[in-house]
N, C-alpha and C. Protein backbone atom coordinates (compact mmCIF):
# COMPACT_ATOMS: atom_id res chain seq x y z
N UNK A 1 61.10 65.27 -44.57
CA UNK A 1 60.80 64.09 -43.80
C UNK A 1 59.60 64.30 -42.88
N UNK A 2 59.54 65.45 -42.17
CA UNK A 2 58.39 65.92 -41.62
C UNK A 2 57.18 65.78 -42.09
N UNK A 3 57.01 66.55 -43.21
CA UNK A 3 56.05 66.37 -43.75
C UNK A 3 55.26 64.82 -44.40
N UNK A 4 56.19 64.17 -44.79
CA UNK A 4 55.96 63.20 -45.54
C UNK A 4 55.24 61.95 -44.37
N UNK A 5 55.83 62.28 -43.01
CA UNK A 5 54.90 61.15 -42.08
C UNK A 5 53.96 62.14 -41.52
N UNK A 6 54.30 63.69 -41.82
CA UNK A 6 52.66 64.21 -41.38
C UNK A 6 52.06 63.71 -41.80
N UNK A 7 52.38 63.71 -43.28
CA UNK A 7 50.84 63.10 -44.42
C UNK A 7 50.75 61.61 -43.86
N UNK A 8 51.56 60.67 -43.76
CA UNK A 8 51.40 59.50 -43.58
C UNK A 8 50.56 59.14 -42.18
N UNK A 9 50.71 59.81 -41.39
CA UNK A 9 49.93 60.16 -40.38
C UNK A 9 48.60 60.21 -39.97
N UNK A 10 48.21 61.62 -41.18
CA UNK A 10 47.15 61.95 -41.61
C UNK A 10 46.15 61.15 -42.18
N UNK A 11 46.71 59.97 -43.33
CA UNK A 11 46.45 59.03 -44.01
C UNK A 11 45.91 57.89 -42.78
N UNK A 12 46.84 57.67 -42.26
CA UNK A 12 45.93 56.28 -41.04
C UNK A 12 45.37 56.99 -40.55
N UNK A 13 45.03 57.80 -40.05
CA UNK A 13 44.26 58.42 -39.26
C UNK A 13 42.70 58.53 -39.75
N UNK A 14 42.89 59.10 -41.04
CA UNK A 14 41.57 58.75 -41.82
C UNK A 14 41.26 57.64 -42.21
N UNK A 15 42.08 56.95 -42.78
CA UNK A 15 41.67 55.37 -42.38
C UNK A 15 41.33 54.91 -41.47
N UNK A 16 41.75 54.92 -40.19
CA UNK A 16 40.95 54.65 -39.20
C UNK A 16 39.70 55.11 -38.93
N UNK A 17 39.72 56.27 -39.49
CA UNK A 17 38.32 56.86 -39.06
C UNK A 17 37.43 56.33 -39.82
N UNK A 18 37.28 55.81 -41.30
CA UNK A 18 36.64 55.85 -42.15
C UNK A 18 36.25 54.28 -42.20
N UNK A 19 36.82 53.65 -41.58
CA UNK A 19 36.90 51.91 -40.97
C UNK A 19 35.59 52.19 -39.81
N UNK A 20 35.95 52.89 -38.83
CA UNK A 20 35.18 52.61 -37.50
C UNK A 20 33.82 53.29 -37.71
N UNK A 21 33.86 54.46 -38.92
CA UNK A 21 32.51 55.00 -39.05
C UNK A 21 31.62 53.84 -39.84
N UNK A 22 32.25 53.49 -41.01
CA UNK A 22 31.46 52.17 -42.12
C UNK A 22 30.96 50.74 -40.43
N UNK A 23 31.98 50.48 -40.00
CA UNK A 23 31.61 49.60 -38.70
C UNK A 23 30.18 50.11 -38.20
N UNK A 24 30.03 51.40 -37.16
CA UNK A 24 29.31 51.83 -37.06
C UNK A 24 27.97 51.73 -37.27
N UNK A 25 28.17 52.46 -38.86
CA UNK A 25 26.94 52.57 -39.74
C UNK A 25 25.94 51.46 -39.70
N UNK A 26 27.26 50.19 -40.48
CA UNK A 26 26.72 48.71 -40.77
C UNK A 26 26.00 47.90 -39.74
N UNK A 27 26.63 48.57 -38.02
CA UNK A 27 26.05 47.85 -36.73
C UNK A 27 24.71 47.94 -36.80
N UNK A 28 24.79 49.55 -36.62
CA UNK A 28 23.60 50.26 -36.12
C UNK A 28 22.29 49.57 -37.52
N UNK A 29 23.07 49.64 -38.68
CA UNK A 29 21.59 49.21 -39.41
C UNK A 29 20.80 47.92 -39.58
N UNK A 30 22.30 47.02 -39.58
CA UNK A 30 21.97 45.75 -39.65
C UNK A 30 21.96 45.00 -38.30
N UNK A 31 22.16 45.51 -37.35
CA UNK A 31 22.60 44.50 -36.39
C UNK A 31 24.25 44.16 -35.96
N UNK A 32 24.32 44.43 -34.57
CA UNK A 32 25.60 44.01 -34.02
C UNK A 32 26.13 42.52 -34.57
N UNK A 33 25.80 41.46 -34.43
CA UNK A 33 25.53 39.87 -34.77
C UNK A 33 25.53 39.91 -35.81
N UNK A 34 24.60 40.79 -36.89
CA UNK A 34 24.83 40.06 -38.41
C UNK A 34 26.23 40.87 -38.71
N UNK A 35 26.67 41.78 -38.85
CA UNK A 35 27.12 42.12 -39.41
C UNK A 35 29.24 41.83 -38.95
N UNK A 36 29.76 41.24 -40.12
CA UNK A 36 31.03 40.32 -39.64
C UNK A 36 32.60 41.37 -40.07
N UNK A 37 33.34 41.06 -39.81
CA UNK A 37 34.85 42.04 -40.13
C UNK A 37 34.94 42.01 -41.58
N UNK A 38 34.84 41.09 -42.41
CA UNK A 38 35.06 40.88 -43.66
C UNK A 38 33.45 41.61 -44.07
N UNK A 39 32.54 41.66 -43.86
CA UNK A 39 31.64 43.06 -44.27
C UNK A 39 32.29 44.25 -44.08
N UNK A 40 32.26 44.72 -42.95
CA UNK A 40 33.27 46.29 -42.70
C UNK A 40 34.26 46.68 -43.59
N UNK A 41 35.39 45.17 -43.62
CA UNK A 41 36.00 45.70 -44.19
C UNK A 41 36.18 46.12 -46.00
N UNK A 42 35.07 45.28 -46.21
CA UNK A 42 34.48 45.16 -47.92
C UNK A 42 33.50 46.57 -48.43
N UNK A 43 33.03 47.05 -47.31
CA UNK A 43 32.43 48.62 -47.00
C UNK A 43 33.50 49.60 -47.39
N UNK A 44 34.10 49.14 -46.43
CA UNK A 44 34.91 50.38 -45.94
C UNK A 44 36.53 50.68 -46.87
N UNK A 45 36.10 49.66 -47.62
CA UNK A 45 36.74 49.73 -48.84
C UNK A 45 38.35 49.26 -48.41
N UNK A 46 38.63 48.47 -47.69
CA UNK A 46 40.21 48.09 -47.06
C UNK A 46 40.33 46.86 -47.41
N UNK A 47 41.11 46.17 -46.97
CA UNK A 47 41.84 44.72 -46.45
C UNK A 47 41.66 44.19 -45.33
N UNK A 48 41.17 43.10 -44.79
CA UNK A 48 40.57 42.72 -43.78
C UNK A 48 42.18 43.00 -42.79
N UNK A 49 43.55 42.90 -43.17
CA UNK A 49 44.75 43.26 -42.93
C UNK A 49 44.79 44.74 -42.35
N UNK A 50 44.31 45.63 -42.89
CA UNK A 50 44.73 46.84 -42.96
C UNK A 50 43.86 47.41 -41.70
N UNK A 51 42.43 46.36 -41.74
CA UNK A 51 41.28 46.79 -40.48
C UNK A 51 42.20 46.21 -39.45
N UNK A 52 42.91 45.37 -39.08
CA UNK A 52 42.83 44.29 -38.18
C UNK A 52 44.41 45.18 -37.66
N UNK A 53 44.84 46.10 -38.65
CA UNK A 53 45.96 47.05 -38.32
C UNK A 53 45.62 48.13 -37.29
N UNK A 54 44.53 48.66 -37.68
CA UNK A 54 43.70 49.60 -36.68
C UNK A 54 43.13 49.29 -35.61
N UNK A 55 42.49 47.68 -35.67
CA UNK A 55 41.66 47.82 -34.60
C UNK A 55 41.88 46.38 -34.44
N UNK A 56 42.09 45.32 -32.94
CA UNK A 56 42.21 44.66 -32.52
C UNK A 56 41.33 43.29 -32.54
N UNK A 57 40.13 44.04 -32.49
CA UNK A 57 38.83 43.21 -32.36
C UNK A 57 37.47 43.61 -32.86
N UNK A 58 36.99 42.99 -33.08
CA UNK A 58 35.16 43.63 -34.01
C UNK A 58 34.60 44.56 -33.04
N UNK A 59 35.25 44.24 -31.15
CA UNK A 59 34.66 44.74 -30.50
C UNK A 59 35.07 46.19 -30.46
N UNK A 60 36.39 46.25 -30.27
CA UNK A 60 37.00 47.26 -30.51
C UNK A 60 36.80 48.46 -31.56
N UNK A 61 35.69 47.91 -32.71
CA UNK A 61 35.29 49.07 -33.63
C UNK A 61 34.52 50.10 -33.04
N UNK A 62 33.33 49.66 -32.38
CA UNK A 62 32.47 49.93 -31.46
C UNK A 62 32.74 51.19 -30.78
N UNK A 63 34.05 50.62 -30.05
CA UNK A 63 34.99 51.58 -28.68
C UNK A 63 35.69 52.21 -29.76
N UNK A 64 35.76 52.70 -31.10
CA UNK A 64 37.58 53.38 -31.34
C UNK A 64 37.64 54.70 -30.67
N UNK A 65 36.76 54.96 -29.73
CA UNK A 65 37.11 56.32 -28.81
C UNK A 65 37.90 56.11 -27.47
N UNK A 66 38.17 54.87 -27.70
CA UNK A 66 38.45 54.02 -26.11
C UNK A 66 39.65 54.81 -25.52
N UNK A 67 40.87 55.23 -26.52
CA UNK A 67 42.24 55.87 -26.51
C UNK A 67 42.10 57.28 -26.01
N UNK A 68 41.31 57.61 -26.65
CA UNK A 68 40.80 59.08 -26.22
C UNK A 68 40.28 59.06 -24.65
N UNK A 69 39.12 58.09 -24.47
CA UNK A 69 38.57 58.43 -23.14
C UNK A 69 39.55 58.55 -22.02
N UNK A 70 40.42 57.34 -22.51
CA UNK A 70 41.51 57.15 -21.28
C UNK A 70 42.37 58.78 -21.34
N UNK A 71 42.66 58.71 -21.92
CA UNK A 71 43.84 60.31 -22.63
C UNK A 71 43.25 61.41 -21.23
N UNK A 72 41.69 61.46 -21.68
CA UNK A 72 41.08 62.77 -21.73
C UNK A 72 41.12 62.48 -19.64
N UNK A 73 40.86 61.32 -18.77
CA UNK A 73 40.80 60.98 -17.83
C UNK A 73 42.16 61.16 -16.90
N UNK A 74 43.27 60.86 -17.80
CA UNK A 74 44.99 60.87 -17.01
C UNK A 74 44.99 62.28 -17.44
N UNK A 75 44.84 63.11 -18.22
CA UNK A 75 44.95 64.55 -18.64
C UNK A 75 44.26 65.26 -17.51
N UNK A 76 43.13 64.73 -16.86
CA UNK A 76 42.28 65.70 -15.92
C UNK A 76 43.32 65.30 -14.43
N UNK A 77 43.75 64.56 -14.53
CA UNK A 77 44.75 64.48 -12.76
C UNK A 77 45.91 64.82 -13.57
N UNK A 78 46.83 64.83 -14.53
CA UNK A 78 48.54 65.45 -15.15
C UNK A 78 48.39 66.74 -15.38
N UNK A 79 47.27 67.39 -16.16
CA UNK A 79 47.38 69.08 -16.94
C UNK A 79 46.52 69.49 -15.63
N UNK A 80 46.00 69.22 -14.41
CA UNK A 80 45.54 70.43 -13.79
C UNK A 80 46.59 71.30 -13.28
N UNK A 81 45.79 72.59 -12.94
CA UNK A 81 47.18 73.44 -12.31
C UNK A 81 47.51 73.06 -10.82
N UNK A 82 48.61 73.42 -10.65
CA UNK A 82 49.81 73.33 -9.44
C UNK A 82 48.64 72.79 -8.10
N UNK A 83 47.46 73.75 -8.16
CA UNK A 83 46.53 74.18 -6.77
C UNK A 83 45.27 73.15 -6.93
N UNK A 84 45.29 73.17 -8.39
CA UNK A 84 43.77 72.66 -9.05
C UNK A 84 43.30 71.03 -7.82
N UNK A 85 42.24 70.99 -6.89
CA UNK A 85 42.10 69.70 -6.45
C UNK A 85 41.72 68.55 -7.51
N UNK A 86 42.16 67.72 -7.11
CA UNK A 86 41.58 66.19 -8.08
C UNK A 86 40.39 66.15 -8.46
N UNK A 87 39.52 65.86 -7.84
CA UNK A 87 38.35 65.39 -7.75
C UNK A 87 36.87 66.64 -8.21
N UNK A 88 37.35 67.90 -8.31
CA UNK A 88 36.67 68.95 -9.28
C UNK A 88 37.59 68.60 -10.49
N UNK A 89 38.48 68.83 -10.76
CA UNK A 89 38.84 68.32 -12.14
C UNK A 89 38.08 67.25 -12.92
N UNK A 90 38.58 66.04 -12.10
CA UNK A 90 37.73 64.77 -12.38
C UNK A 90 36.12 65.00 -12.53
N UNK A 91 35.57 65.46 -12.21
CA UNK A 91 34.09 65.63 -12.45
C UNK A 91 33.74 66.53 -13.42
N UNK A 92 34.44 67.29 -13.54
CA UNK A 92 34.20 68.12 -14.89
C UNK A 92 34.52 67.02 -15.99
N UNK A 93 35.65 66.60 -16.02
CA UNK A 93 35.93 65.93 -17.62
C UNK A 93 34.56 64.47 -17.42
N UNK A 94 34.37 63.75 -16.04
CA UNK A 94 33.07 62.89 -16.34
C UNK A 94 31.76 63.70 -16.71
N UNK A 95 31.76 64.95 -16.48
CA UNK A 95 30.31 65.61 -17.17
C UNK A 95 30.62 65.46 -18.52
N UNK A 96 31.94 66.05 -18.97
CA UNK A 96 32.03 66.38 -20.26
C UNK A 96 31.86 64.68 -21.29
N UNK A 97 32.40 63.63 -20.89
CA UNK A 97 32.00 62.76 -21.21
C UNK A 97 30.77 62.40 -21.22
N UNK A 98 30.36 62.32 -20.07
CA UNK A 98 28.79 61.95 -19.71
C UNK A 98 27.94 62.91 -21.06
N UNK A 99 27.95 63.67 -21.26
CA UNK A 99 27.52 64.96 -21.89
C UNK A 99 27.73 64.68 -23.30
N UNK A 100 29.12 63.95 -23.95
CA UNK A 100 29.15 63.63 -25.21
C UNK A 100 28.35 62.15 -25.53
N UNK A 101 28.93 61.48 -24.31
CA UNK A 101 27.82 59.84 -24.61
C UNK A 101 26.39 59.98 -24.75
N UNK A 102 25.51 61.07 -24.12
CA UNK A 102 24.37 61.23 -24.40
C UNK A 102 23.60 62.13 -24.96
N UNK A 103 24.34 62.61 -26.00
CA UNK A 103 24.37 63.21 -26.90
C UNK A 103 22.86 62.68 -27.89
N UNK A 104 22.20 63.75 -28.43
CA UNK A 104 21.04 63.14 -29.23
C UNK A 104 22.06 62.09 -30.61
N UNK A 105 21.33 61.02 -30.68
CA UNK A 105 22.19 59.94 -31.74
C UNK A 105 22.63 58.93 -31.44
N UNK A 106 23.00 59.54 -29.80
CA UNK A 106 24.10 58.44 -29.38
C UNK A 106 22.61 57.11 -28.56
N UNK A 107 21.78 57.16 -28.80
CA UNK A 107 21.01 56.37 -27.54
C UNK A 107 21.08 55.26 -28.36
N UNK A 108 21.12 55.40 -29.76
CA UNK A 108 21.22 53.93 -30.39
C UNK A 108 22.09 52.88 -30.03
N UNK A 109 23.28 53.86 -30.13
CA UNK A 109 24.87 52.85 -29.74
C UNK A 109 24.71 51.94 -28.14
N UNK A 110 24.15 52.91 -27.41
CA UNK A 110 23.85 52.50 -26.23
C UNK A 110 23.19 51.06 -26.24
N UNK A 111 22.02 51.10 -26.80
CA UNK A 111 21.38 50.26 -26.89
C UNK A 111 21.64 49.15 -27.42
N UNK A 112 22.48 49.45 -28.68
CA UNK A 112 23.40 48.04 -29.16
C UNK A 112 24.08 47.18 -28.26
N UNK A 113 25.26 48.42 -27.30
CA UNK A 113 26.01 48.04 -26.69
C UNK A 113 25.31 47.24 -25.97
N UNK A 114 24.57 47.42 -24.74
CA UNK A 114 23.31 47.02 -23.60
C UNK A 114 22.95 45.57 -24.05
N UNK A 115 22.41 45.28 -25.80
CA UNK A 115 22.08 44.19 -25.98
C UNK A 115 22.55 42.79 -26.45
N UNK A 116 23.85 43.56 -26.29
CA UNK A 116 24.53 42.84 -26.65
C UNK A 116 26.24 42.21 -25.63
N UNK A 117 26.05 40.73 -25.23
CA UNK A 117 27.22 40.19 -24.26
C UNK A 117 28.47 40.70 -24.66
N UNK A 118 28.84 40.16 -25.72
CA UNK A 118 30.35 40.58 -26.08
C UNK A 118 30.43 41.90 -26.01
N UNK A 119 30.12 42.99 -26.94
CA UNK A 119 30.19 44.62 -26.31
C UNK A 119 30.03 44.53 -25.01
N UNK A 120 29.20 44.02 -23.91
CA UNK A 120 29.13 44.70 -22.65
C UNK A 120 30.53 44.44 -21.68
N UNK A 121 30.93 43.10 -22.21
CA UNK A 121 31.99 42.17 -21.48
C UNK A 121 33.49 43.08 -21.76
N UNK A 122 33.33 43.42 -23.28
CA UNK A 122 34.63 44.09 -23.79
C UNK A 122 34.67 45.74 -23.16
N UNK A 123 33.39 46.50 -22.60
CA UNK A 123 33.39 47.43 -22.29
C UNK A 123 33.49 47.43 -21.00
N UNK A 124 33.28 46.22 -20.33
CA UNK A 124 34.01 46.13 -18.38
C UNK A 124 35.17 45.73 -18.33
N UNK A 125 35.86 45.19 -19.28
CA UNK A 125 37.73 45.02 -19.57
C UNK A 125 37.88 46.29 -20.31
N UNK A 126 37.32 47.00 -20.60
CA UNK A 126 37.61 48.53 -20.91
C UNK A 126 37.56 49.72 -19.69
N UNK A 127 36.58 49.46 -19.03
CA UNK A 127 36.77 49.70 -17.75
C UNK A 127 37.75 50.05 -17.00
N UNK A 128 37.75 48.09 -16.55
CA UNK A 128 38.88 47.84 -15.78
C UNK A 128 40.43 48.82 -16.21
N UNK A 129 40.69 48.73 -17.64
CA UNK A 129 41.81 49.22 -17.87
C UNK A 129 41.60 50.78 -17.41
N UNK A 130 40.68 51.45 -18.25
CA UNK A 130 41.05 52.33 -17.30
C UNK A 130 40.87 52.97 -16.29
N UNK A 131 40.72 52.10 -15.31
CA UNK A 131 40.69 52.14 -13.76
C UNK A 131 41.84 52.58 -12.97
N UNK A 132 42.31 51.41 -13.52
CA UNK A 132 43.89 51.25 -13.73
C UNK A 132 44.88 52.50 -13.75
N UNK A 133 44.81 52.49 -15.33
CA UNK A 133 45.12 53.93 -16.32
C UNK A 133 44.86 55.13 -15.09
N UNK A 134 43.78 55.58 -14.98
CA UNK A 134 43.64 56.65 -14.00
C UNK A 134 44.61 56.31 -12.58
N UNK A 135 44.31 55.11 -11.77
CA UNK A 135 45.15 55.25 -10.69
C UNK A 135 46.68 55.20 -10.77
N UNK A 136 46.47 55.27 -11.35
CA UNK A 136 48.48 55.09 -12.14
C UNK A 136 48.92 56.15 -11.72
N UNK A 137 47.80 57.21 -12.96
CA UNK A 137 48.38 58.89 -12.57
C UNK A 137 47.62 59.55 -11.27
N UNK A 138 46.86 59.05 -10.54
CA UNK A 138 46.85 59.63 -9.34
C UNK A 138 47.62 59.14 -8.08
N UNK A 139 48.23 58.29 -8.35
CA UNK A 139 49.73 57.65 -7.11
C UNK A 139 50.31 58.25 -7.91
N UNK A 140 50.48 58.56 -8.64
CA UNK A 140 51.81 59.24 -8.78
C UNK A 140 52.40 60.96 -9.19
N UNK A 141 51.00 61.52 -8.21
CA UNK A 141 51.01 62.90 -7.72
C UNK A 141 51.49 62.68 -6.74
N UNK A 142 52.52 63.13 -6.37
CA UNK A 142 52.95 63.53 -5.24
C UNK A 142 52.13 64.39 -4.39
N UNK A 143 51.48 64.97 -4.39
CA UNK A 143 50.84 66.23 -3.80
C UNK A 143 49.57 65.51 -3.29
N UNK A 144 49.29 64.20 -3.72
CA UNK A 144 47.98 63.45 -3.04
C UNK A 144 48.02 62.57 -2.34
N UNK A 145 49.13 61.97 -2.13
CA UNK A 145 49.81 61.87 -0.81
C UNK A 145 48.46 60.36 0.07
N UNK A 146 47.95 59.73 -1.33
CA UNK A 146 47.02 58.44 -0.66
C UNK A 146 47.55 57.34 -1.41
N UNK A 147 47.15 55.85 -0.71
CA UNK A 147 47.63 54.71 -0.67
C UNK A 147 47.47 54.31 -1.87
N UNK A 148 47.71 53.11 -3.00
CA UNK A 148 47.73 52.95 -3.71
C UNK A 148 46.01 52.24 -3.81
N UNK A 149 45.65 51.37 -2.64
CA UNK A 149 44.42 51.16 -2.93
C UNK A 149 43.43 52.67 -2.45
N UNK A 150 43.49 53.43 -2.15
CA UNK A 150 43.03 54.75 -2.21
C UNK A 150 42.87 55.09 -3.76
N UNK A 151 43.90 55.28 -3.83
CA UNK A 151 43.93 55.46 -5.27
C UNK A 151 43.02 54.93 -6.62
N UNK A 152 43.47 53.24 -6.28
CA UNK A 152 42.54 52.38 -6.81
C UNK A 152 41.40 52.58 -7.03
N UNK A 153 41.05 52.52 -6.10
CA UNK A 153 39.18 52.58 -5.60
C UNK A 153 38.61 54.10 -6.03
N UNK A 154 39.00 55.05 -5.74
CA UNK A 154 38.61 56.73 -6.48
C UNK A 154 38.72 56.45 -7.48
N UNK A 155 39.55 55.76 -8.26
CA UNK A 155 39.62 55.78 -9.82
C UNK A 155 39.01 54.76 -10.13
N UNK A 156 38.46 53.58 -9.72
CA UNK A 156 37.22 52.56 -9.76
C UNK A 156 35.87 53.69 -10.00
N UNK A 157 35.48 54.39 -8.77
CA UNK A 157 34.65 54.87 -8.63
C UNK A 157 34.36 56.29 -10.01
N UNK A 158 35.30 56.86 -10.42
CA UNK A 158 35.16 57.85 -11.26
C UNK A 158 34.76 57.17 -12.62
N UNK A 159 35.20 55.69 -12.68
CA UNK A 159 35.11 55.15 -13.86
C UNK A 159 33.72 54.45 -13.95
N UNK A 160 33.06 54.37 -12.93
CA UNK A 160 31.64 53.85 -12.29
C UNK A 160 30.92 54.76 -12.50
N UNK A 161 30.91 56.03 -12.36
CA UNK A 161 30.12 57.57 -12.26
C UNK A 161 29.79 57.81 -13.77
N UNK A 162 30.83 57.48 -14.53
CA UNK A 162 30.37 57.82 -16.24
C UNK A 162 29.44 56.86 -16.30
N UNK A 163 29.54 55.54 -16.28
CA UNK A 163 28.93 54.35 -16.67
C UNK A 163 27.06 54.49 -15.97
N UNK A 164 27.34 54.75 -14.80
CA UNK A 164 25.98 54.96 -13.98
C UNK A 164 25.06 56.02 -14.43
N UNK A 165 25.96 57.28 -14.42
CA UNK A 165 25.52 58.77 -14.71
C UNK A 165 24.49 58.40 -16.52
N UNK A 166 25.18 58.13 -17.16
CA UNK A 166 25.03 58.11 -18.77
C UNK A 166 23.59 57.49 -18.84
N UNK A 167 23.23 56.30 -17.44
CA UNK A 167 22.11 55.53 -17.77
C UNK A 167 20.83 56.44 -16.96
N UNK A 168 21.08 57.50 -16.08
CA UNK A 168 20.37 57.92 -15.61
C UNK A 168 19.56 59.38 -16.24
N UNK A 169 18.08 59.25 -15.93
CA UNK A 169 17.34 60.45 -16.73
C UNK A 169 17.95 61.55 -16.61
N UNK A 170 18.55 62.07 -15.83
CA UNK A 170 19.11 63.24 -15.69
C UNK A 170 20.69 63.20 -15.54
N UNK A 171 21.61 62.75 -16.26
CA UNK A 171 22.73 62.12 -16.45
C UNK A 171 23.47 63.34 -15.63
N UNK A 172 23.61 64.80 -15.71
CA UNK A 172 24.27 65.84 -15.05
C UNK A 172 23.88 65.58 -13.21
N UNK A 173 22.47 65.68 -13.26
CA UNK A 173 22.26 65.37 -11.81
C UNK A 173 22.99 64.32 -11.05
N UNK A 174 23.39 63.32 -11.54
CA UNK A 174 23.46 61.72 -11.40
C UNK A 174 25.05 61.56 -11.31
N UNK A 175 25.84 62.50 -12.21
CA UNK A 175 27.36 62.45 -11.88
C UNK A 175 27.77 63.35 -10.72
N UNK A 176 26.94 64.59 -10.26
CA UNK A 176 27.10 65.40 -9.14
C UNK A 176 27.02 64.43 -7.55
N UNK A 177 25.99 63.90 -8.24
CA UNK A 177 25.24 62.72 -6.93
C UNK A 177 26.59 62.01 -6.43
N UNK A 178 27.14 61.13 -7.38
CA UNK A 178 27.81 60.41 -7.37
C UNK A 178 29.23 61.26 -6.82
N UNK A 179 29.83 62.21 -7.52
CA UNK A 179 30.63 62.85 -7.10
C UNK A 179 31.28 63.46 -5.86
N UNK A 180 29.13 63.41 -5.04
CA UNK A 180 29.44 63.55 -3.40
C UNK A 180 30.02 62.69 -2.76
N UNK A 181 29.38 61.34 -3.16
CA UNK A 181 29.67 60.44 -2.57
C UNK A 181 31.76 60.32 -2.68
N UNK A 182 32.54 60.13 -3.48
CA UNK A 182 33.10 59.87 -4.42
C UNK A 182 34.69 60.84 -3.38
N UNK A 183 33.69 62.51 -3.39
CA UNK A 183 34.33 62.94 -2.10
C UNK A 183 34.45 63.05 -0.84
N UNK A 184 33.42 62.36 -0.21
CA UNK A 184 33.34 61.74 1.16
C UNK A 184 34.24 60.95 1.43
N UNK A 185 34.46 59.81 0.71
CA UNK A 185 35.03 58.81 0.59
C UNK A 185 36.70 59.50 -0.09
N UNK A 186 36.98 60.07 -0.55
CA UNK A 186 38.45 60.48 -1.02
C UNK A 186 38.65 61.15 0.22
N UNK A 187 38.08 61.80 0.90
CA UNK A 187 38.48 63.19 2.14
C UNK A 187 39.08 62.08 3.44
N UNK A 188 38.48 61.01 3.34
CA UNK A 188 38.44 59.95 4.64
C UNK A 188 40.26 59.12 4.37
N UNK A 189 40.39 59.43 3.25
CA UNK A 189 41.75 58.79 2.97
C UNK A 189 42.93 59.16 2.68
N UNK A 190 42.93 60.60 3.40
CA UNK A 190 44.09 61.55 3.54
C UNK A 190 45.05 61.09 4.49
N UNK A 191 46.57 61.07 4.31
CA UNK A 191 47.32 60.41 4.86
C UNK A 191 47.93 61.48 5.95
């Protein structure tokens, strides 16, 4: 039984992957606008059913890292150790992001995204969520011992630092920058 939903597992999984890469491809060559779900999914060799199983929205092809980012963000305030402070944690995993988004390759996507309303709109309700997502798991350290809009707002701001950092020439410089600020403002809201 194990095995049999490993494989099954395994199976959407590459399906998914093999959906959001053909998406991708088709954006980047043809255009965000021309290119429609029933293309992707005629690419990508599926059922407009089977895409619409994976992924929510056309916009959503774009983002299929969206699950991950959030993951990798509640993982940096849940898996630090016992002592580890917040906010060095948190800046390491926004470099490490910052660091994969601007990655040589990636300036295209950027640019799609940028020129386009719907991607930009679906990526500030991507945001927002995980704004959210993050302050969730930082109220609910006990050991940090700040208000829920404390909370809020640091995890507004960490989710602001990728977004800002990524557009700036020196994207490493630019999340440190931000990071000062980020702990000025967290140190002031110790209870």
């Amino acid at each position: 039984m194990t095995v049999e939903s490993g494989r099954r597992e395994r199976k959407k999984a590459a399906t998914r992957q093999k959906i959001a890469d053909t998406a991708l491809r088709l954006f980047l060559e043809r255009g965000y606008d021309a290119v429609g779900i029933r293309d992707v999914a005629a690419e990508a060799d599926v059922a407009v059913t089977t895409l619409f199983s994976h992924f929510a929205s056309k916009e959503a092809l774009v983002f299929e890292q969206d699950t991950d980012f959030e993951l990798r963000l509640t993982r940096a305030v849940t898996g630090r150790a016992p002592n580890e402070p917040l906010l060095p944690a948190l800046r390491h995993e926004i470099h490490a992001l910052v660091r994969h988004c601007t990655a040589d390759g990636n300036a295209r996507l950027w640019h799609m995204i940028d020129g386009s309303p719907a991607l930009r709109e679906y990526e500030e309700s991507m945001r927002l969520r995980h704004a959210e997502t993050l302050a969730a798991a930082i109220a609910a350290d006990p050991n940090l011992a700040r208000t829920t809009t404390a909370c809020r707002t640091v995890a507004r701001f960490v989710i602001d630092a990728y977004t800002l950092a990524r557009e700036e020439p020196d994207p490493h410089a630019a999340v440190d920058e931000i990071f000062e600020m980020i702990e000025a403002a967290w140190g002031v809201t110790a209870l």
